[in-house]
C-alpha atoms as a PDB file:
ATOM      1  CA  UNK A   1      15.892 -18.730  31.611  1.00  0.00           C
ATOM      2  CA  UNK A   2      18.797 -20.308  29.970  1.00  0.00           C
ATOM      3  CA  UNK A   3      17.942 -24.040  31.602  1.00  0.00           C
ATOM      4  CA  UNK A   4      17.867 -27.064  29.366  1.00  0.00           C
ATOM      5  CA  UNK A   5      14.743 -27.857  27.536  1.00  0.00           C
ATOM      6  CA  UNK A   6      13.823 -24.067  27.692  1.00  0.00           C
ATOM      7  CA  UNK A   7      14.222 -23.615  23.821  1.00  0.00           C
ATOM      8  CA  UNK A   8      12.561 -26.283  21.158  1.00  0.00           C
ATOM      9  CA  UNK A   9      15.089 -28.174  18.908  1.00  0.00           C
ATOM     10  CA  UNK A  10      15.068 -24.837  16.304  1.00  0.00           C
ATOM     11  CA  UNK A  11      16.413 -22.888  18.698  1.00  0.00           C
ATOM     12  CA  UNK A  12      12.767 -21.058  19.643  1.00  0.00           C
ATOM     13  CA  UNK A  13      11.098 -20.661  22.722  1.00  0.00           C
ATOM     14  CA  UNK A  14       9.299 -23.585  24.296  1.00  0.00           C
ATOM     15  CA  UNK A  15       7.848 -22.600  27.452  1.00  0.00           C
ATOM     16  CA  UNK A  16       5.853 -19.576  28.659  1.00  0.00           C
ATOM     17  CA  UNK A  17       5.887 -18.672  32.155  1.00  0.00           C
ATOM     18  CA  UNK A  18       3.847 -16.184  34.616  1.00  0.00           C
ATOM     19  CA  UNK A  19       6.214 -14.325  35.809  1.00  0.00           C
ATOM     20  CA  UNK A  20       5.748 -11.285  38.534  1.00  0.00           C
ATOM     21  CA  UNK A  21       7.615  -8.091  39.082  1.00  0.00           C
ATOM     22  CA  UNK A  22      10.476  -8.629  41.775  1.00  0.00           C
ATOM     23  CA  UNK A  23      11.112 -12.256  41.332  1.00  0.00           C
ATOM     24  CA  UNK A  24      13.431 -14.118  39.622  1.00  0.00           C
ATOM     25  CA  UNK A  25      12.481 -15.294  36.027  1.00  0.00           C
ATOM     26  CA  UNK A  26      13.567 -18.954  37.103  1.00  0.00           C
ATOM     27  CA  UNK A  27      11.191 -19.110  39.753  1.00  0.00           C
ATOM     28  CA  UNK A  28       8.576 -17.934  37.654  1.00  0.00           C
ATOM     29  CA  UNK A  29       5.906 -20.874  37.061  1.00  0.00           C
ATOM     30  CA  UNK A  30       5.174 -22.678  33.390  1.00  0.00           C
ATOM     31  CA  UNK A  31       2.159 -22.292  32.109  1.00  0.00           C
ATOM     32  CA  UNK A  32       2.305 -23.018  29.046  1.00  0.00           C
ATOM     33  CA  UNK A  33       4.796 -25.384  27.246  1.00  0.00           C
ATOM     34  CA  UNK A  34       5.217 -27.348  23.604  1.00  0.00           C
ATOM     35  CA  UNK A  35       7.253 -30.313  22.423  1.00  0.00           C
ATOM     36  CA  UNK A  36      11.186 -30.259  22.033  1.00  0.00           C
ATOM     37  CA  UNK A  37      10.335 -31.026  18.329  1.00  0.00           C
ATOM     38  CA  UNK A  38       8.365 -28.275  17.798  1.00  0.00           C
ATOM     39  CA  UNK A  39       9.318 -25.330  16.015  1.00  0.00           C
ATOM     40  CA  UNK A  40       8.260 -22.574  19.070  1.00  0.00           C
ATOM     41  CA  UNK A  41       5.791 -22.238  21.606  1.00  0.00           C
ATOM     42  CA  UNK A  42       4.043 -18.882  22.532  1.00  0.00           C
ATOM     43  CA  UNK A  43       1.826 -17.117  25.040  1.00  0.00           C
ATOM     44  CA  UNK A  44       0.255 -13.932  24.297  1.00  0.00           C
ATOM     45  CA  UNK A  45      -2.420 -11.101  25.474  1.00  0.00           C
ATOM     46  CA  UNK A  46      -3.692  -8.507  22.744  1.00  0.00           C
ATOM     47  CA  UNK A  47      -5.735  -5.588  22.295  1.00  0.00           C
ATOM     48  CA  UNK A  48      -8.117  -5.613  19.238  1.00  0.00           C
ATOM     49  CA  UNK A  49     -10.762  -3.487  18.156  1.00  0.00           C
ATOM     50  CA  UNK A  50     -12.163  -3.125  21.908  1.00  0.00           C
ATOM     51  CA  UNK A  51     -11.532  -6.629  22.726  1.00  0.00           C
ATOM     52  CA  UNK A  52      -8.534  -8.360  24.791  1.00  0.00           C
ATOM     53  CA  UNK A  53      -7.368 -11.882  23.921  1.00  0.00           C
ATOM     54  CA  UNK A  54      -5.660 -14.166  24.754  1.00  0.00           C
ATOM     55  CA  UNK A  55      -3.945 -17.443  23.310  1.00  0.00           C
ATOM     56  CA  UNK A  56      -1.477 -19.779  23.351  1.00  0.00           C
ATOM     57  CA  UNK A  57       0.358 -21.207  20.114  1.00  0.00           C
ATOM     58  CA  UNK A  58       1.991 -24.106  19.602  1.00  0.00           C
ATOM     59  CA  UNK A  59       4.224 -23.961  15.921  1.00  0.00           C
ATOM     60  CA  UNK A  60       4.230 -27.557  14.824  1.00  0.00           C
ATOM     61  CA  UNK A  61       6.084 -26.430  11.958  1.00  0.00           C
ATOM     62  CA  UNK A  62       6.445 -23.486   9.639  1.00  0.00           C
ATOM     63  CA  UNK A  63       2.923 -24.260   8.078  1.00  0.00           C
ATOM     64  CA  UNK A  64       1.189 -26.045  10.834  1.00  0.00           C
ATOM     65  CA  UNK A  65      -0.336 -24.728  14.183  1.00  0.00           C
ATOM     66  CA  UNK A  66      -2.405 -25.506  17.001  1.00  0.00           C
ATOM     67  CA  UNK A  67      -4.371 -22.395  19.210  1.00  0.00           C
ATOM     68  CA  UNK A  68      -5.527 -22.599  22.391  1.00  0.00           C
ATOM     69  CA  UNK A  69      -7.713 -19.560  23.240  1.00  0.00           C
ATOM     70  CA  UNK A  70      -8.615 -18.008  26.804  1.00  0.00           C
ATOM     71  CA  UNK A  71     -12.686 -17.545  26.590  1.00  0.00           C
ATOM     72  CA  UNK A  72     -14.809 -16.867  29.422  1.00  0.00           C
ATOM     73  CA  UNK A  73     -12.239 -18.144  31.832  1.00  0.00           C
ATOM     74  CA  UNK A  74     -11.336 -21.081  30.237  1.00  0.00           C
ATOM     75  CA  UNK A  75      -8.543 -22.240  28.208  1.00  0.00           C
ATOM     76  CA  UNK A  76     -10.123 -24.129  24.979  1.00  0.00           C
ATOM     77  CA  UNK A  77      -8.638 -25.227  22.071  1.00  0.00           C
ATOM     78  CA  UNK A  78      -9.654 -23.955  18.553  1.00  0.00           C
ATOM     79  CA  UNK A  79     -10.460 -27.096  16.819  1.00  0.00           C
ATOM     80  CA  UNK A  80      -9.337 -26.570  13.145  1.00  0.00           C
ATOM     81  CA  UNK A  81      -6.983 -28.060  10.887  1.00  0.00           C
ATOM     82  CA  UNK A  82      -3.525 -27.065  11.417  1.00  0.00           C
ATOM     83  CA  UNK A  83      -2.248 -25.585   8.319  1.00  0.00           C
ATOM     84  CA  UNK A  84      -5.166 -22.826   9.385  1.00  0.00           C
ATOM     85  CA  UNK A  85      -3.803 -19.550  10.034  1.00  0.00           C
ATOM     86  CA  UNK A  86      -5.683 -18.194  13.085  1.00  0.00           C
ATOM     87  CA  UNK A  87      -5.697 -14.571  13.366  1.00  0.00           C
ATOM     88  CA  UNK A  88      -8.897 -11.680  15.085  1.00  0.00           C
ATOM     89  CA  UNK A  89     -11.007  -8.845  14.390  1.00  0.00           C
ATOM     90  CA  UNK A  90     -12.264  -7.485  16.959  1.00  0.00           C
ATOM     91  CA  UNK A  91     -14.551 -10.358  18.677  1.00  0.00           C
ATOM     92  CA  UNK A  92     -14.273 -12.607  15.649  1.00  0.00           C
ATOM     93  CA  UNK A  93     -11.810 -15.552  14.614  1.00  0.00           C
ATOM     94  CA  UNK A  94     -10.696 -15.088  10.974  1.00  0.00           C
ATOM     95  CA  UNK A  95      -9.070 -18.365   9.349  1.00  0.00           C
ATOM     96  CA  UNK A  96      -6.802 -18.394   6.231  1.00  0.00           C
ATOM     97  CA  UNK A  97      -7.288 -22.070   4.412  1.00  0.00           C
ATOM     98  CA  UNK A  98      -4.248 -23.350   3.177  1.00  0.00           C
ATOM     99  CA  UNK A  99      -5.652 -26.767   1.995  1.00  0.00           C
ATOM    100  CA  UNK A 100      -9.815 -27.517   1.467  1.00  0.00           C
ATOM    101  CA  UNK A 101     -11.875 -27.508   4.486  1.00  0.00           C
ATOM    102  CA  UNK A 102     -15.260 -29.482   4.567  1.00  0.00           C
ATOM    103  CA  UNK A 103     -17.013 -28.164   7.705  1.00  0.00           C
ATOM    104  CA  UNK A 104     -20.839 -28.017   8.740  1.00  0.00           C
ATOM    105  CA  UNK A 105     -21.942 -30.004   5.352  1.00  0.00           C
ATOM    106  CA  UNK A 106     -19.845 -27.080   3.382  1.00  0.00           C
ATOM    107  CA  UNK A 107     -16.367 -27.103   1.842  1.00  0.00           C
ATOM    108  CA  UNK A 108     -14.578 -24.062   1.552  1.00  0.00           C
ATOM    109  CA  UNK A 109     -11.127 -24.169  -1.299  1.00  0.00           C
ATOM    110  CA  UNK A 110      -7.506 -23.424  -0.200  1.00  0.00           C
ATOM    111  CA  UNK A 111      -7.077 -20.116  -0.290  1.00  0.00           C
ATOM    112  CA  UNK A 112     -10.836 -19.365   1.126  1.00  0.00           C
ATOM    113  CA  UNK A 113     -10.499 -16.276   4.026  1.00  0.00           C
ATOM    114  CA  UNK A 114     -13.849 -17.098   6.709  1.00  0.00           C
ATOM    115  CA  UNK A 115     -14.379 -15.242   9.899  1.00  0.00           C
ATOM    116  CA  UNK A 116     -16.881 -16.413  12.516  1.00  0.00           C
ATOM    117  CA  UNK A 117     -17.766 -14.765  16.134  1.00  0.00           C
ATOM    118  CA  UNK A 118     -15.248 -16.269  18.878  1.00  0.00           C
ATOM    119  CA  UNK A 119     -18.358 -16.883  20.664  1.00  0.00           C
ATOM    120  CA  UNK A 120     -20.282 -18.916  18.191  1.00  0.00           C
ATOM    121  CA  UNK A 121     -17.265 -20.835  17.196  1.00  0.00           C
ATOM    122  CA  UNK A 122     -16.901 -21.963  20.941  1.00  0.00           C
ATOM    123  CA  UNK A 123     -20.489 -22.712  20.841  1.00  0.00           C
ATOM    124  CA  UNK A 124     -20.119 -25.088  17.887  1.00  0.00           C
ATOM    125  CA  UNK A 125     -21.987 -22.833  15.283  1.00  0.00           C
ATOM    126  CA  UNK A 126     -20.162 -23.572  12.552  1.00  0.00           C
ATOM    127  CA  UNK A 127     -22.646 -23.106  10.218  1.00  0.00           C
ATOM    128  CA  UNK A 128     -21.990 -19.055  11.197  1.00  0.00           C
ATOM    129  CA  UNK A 129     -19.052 -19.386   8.923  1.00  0.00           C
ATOM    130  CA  UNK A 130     -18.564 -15.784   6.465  1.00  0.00           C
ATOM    131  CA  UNK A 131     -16.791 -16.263   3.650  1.00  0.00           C
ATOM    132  CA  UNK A 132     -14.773 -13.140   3.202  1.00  0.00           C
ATOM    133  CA  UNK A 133     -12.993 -14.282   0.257  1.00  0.00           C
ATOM    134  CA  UNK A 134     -12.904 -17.230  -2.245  1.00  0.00           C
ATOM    135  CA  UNK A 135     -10.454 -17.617  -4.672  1.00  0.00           C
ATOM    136  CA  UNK A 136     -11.324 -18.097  -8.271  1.00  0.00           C
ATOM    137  CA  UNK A 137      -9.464 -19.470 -11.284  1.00  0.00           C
ATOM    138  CA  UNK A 138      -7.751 -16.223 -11.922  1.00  0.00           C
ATOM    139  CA  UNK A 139      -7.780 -14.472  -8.898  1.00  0.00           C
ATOM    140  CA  UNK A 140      -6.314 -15.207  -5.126  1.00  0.00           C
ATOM    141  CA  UNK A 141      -5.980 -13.745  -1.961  1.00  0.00           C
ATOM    142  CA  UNK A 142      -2.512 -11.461  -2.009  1.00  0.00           C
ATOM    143  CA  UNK A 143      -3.133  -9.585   1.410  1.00  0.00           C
ATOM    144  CA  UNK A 144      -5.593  -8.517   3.628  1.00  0.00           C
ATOM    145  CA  UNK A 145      -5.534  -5.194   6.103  1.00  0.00           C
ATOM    146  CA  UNK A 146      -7.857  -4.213   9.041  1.00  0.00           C
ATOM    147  CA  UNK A 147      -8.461  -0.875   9.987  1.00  0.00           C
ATOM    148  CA  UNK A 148     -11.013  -0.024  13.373  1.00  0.00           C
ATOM    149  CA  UNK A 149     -14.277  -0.927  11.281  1.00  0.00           C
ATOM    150  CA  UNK A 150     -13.139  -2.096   7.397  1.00  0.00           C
ATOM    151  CA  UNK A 151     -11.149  -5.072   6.565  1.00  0.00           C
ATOM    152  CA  UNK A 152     -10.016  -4.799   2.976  1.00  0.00           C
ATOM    153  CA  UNK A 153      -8.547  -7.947   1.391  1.00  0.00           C
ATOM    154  CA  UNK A 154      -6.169  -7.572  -1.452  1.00  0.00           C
ATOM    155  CA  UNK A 155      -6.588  -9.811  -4.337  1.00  0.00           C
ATOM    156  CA  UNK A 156      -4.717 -10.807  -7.385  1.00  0.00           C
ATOM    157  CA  UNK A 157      -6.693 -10.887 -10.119  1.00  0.00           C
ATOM    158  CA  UNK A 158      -4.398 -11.955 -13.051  1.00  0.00           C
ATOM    159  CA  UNK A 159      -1.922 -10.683 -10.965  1.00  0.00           C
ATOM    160  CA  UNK A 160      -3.207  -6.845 -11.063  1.00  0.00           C
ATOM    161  CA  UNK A 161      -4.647  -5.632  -7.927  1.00  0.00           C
ATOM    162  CA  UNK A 162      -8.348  -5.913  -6.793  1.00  0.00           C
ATOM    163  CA  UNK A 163      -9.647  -4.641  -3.219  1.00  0.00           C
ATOM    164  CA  UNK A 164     -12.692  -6.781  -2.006  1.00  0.00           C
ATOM    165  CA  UNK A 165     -13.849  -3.964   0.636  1.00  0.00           C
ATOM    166  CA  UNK A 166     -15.707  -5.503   4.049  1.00  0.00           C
ATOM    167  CA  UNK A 167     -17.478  -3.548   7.139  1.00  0.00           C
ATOM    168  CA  UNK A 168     -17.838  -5.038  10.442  1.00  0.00           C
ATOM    169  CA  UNK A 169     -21.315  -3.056  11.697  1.00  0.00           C
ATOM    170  CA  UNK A 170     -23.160  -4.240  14.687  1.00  0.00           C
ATOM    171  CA  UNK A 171     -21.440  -7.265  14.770  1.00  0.00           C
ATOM    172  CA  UNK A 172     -22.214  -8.558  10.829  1.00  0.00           C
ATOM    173  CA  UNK A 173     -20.146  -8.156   7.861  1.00  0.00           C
ATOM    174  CA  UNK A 174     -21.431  -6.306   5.375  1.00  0.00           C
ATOM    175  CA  UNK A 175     -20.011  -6.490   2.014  1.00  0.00           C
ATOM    176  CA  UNK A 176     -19.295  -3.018   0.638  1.00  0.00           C
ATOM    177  CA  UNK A 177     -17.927  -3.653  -3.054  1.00  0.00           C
ATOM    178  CA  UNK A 178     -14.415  -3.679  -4.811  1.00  0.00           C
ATOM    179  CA  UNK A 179     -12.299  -2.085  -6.784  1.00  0.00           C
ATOM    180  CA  UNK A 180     -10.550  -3.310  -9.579  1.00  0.00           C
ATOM    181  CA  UNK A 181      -9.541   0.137 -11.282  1.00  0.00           C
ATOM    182  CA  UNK A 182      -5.909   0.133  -9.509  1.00  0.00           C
ATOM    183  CA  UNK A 183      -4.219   0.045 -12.785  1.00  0.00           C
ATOM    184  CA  UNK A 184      -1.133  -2.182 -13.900  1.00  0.00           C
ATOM    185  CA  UNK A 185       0.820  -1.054 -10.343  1.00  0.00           C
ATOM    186  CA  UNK A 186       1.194  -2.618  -7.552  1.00  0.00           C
ATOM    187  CA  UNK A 187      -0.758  -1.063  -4.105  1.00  0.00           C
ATOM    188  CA  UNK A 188       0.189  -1.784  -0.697  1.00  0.00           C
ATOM    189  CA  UNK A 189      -1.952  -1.167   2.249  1.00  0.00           C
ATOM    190  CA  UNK A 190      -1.386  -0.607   5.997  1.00  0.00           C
ATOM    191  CA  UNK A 191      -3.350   0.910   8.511  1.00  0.00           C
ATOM    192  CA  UNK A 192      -2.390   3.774  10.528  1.00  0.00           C
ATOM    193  CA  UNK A 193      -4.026   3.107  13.832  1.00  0.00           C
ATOM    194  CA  UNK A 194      -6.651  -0.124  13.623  1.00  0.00           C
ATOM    195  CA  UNK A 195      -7.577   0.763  17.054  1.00  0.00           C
ATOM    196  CA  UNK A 196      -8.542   4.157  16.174  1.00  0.00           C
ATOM    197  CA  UNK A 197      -9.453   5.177  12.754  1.00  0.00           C
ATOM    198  CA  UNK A 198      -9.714   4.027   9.211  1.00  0.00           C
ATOM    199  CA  UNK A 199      -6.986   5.587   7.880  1.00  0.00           C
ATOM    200  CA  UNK A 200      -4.654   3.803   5.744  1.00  0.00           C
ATOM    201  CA  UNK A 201      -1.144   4.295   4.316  1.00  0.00           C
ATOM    202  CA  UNK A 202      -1.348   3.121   0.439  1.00  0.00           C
ATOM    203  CA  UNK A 203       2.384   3.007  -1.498  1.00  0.00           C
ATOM    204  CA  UNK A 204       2.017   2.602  -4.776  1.00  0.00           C
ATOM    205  CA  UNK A 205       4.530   1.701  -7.491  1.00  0.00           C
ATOM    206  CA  UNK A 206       4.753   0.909 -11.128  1.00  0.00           C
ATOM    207  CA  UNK A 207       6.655   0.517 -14.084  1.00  0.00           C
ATOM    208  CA  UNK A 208       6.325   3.656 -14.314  1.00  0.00           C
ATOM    209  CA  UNK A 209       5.693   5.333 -11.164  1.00  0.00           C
ATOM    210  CA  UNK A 210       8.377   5.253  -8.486  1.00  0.00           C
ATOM    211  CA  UNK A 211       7.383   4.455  -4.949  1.00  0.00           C
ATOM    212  CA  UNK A 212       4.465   6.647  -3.329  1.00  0.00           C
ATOM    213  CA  UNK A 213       3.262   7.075  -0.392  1.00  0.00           C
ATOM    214  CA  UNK A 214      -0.631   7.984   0.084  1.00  0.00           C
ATOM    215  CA  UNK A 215      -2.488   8.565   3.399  1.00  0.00           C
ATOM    216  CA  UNK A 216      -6.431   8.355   3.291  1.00  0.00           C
ATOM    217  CA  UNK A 217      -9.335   6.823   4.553  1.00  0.00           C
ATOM    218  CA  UNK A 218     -11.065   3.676   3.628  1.00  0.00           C
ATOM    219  CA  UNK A 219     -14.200   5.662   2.397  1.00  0.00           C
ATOM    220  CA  UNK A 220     -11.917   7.481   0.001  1.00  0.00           C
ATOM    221  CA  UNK A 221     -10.225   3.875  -1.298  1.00  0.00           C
ATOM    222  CA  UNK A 222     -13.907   2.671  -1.970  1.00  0.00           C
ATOM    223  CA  UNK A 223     -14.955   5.697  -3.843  1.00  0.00           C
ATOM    224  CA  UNK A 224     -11.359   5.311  -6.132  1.00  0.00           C
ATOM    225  CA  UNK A 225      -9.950   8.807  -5.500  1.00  0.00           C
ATOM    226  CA  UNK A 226      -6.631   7.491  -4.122  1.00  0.00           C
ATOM    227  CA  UNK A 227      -4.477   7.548  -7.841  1.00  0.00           C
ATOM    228  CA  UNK A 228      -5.123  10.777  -8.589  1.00  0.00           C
ATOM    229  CA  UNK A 229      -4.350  12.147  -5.228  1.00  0.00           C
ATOM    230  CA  UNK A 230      -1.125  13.922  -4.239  1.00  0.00           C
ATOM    231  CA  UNK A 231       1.501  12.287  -2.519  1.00  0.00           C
ATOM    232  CA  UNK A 232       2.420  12.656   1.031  1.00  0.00           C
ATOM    233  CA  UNK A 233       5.702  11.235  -0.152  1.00  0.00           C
ATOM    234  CA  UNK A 234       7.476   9.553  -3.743  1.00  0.00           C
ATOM    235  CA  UNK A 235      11.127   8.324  -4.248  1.00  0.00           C
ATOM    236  CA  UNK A 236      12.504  10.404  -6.972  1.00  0.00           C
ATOM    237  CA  UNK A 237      12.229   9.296 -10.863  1.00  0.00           C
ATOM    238  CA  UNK A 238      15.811   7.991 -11.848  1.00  0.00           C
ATOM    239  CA  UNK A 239      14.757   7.491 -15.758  1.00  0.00           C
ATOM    240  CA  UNK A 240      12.254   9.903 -17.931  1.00  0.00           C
ATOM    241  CA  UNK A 241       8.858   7.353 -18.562  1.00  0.00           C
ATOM    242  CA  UNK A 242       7.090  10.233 -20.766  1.00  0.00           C
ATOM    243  CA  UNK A 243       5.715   8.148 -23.807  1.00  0.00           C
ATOM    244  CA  UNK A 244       5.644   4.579 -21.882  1.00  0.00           C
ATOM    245  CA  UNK A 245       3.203   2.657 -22.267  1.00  0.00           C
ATOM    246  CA  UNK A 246       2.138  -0.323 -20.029  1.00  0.00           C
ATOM    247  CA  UNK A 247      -0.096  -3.158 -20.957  1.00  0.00           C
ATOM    248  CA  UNK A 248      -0.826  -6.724 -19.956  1.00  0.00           C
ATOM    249  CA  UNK A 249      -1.474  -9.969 -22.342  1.00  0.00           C
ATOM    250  CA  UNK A 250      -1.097 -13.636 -21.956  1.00  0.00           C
ATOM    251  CA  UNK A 251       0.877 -16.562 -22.642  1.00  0.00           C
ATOM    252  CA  UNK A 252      -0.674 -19.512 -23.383  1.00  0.00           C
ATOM    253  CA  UNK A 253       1.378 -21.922 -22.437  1.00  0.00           C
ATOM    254  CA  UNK A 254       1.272 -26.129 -23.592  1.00  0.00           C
ATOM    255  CA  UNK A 255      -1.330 -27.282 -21.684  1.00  0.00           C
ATOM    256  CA  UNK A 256      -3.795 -24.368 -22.130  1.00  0.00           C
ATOM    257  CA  UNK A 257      -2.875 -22.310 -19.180  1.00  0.00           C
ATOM    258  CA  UNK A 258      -2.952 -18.434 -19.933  1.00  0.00           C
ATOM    259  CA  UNK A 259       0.380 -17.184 -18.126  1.00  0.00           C
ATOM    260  CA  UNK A 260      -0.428 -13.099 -17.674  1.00  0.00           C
ATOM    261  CA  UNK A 261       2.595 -11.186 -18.262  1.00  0.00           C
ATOM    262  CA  UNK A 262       3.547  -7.232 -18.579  1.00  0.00           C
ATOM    263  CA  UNK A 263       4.403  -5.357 -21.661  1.00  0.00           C
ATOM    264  CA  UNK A 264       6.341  -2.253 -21.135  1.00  0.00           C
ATOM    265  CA  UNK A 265       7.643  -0.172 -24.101  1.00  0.00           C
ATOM    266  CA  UNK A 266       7.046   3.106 -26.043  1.00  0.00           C
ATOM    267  CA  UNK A 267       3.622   3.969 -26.726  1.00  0.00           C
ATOM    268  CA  UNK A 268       2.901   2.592 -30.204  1.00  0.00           C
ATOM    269  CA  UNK A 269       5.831   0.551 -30.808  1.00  0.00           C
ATOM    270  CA  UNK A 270       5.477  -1.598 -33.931  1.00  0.00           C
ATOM    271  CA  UNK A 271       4.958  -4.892 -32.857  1.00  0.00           C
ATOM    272  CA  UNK A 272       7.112  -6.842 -35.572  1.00  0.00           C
ATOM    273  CA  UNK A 273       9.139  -9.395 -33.886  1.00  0.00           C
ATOM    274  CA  UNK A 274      12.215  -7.538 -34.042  1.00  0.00           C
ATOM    275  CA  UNK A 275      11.784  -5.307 -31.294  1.00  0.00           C
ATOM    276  CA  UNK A 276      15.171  -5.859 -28.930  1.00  0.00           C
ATOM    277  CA  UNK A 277      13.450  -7.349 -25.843  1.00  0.00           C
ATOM    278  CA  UNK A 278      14.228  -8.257 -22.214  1.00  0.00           C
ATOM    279  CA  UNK A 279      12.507 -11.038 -20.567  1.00  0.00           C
ATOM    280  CA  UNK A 280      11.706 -11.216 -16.950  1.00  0.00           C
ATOM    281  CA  UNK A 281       9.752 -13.813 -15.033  1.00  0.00           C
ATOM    282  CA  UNK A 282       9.807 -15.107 -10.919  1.00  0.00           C
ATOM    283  CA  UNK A 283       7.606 -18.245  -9.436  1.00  0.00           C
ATOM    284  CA  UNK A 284       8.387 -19.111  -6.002  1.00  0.00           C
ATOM    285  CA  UNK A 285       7.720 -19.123  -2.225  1.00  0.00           C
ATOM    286  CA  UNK A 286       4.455 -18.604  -3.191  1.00  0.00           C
ATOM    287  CA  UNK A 287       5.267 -15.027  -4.138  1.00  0.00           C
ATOM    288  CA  UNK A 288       4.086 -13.462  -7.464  1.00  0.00           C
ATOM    289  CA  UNK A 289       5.843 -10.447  -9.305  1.00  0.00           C
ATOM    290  CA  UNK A 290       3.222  -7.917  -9.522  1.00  0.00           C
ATOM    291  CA  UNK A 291       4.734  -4.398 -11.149  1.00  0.00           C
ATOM    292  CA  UNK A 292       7.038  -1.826  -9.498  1.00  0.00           C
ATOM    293  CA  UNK A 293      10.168   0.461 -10.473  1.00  0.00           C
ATOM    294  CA  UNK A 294      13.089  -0.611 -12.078  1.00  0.00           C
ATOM    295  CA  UNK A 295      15.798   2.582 -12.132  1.00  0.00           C
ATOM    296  CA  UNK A 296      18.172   0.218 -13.822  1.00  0.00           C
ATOM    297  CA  UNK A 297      15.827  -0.971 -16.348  1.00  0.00           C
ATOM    298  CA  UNK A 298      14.491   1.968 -16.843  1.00  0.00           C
ATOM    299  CA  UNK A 299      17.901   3.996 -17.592  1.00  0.00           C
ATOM    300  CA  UNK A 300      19.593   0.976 -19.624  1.00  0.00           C
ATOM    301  CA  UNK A 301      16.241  -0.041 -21.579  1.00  0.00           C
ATOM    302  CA  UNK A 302      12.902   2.002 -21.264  1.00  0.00           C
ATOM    303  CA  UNK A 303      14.470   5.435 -22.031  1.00  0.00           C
ATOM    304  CA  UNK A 304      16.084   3.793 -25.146  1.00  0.00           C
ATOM    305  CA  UNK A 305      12.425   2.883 -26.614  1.00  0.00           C
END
């Protein structure tokens, strides 16, 4: 409304009001409000799967949260840590562990995706908890996208692309494989209606490949027949990649650690030690460099073997 102590200390929102068609926004009433400290405050309604919800958020900061949620006519608060990313499917809460989480006599690693039924998590049933995904030594959870009845979680696994594929039928999750056979590219997913259907939108790029755009079904990503598909759409190729070859090895680095990192050259290439190289590497933000098309590298280096 423009009033002081309407936005938080960030420059965000802070209070939510009910506001009606006619009146003035001013005279709406707060319902909802957060600390001047805080980094925002929001009210929100939804439409899932079939299901409405609604919740309040309170952004403590950029990592930490609090959720209230509107069940059976009640405001209640979702009693987890607060670095827990609370998201739905459907009727379910699924939570994204940043740090461990020892709950119902189990602990569950950072990283770990669970989802539980809104209405057994209200009733205290913790021990409902479905671990979706649980990272590993090697691999972690890149991504995850939910379509009307699948919710496919993208993993890296040595940071090459894995699909851990999930049904929700009748309420239960049923675990329906994965697929590790996406090559040394990197695959995007996004649904095209999660209301609706299980089509998805896949993009794919590589090294090798420039960026493609695939439209299937979630059946079709199981059964692995998305590569060799045609396009609904591809960038053009700026650099000629016949003969490249891409492969994948490991650094070991001081202290034992195995550092994967990508090879890409002319197939066959003597490997000599006097092979002109360029080196490449990114850690940050919690972002990893997976594989994707490089015109510039491509023209000055790849072409010239």
């Amino acid at each position: 409304t423009g009033k002081a102590g309407d936005m938080t200390d960030s420059g965000y929102p802070r209070t939510a009001r009910e506001w009606k068609r006619g009146t003035k926004l001013e005279d709406a009433p707060v319902v909802y409000e957060v600390q001047q400290t805080d980094i925002a405050g929001n009210q929100g309604r939804y439409y899932d799967r079939g299901v409405w919800h609604e919740e309040r958020s309170r952004a403590i900061t950029f990592y930490t949260s609090q959720y209230h949620w509107l069940h059976q006519g009640d405001w209640k608060e979702v009693k987890v840590p607060e670095d827990i990313t609370v998201s739905t499917f459907k009727d379910s809460f699924m939570f994204k562990l940043r740090k461990e989480w020892t709950v119902a006599g189990k602990t569950f690693a950072q990283g770990t995706l669970l989802a539980i039924k809104i209405d057994k998590f209200f009733a205290g049933d913790l021990d409902s908890l479905t671990v979706l995904f649980a990272p590993t030594e090697n691999e972690s959870m890149e991504d995850s996208t939910g379509t009307l009845n699948f919710l496919i979680v993208t993993v890296l696994q040595d940071v090459k692309i894995k699909f851990v594929f999930w049904q929700y039928k009748d309420g239960e999750w049923v675990n329906r494989g994965q697929d590790a056979g996406m090559g040394l590219e990197d695959v995007s997913l996004g649904a095209v209606h999660s209301d609706e259907s299980d089509e998805i939108f896949a993009t794919i790029s590589g090294y090798a490949r420039p960026t493609s755009l695939f439209l299937t079904n979630v059946e079709e990503l199981i059964a692995g027949r998305v590569l060799g598909s045609t396009p609904l759409k591809a960038l053009p190729a700026f650099f000629n990649a016949e003969g490249l070859e891409v492969q994948q090895h490991f650094a070991t680095s001081l202290d034992g650690t195995k550092v994967p990192y990508f090879q890409v050259s002319k197939a066959g290439i003597e490997l000599n030690g006097e092979n002109i190289t360029l080196l490449y590497g990114y850690g940050g933000f919690e972002i990893s460099l997976t594989p994707g098309y490089f015109a510039n590298r491509g023209v000055a280096w790849l072409e010239k073997g």
